[in-house]
Protein backbone atom coordinates (compact mmCIF):
# COMPACT_ATOMS: atom_id res chain seq x y z
CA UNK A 1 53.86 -63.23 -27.52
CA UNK A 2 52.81 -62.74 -23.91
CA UNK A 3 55.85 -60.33 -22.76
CA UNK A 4 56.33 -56.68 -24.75
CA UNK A 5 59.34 -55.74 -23.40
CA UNK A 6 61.03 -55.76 -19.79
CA UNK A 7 60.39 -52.32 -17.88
CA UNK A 8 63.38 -50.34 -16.52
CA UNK A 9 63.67 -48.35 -13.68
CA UNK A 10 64.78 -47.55 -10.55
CA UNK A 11 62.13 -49.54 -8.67
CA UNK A 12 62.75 -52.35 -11.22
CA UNK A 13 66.67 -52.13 -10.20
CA UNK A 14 66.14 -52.42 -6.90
CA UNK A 15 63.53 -55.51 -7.46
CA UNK A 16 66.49 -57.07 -9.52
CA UNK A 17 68.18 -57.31 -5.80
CA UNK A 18 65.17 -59.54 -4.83
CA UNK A 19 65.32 -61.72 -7.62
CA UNK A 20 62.01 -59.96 -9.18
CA UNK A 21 61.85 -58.40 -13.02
CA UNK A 22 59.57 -56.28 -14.22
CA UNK A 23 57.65 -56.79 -17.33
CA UNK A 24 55.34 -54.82 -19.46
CA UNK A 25 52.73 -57.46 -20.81
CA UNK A 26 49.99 -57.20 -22.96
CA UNK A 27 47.18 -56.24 -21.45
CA UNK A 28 44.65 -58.96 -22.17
CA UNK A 29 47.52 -61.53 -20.76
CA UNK A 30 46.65 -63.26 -17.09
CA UNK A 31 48.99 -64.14 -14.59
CA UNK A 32 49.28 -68.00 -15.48
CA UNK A 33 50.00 -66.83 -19.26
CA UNK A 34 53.36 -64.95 -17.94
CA UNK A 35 54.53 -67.47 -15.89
CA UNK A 36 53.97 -70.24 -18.89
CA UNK A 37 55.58 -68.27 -21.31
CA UNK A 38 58.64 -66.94 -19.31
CA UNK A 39 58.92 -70.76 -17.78
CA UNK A 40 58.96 -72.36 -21.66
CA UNK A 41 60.60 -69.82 -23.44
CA UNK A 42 63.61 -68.98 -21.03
CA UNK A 43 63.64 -72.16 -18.90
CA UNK A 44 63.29 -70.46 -15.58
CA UNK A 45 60.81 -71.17 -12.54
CA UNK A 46 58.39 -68.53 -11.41
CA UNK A 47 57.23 -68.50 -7.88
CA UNK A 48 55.08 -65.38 -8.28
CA UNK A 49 53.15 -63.01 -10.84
CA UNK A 50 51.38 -59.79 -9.46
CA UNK A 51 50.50 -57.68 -12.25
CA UNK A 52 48.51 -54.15 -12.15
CA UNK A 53 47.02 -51.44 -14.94
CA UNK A 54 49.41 -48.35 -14.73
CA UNK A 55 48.39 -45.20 -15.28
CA UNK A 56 49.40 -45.00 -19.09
CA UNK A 57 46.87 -48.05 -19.91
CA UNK A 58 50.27 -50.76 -19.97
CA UNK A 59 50.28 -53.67 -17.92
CA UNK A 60 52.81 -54.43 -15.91
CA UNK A 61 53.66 -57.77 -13.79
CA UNK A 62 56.24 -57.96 -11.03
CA UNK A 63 57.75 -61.71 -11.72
CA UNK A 64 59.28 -63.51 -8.55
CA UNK A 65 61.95 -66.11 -9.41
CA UNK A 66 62.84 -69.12 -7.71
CA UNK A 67 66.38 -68.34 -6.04
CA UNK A 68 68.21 -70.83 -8.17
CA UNK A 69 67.62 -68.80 -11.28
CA UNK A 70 68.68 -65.06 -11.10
CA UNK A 71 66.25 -62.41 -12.46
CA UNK A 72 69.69 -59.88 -13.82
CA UNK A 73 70.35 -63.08 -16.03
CA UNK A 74 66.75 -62.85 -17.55
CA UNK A 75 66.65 -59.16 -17.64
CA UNK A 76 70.26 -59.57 -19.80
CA UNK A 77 68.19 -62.08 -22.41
CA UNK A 78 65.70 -59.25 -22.15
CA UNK A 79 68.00 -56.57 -23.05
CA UNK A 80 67.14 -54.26 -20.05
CA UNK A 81 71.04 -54.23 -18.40
């Protein structure tokens, strides 16, 4: 499994409004392994992955959805809202 668990916050919150959620991923995971996994396993299209090392050693990636899919409907599968 590609995807640990979607990240809340108030950054991430306001991302939602942009149609962008915020994952924690493991850390050995590249940018075409999110969008594969969230694409087959949820059934959404992904325009754009940007991921980065945060200071606690977790990696996060910011995932841009394509505007016919909503990203507060994948962060309610998630379990984040």
């Amino acid at each position: 499994m590609v995807v640990i668990r979607a990240h809340a916050s108030e950054k991430a919150s306001r991302l939602l409004e942009e149609n962008v959620i915020t994952l924690i991923v493991e850390r050995n995971a590249n940018k075409h392994q999110v969008k594969r996994f969230l694409e087959e396993r949820f059934g959404v299209k992904v325009l754009d992955v940007r991921t980065l090392i945060t200071s606690r050693g977790e990696k996060k990636a910011y995932v841009k959805l394509a505007p016919e899919f909503s990203a507060k409907d994948l962060s309610v599968k998630l379990g984040t809202v």
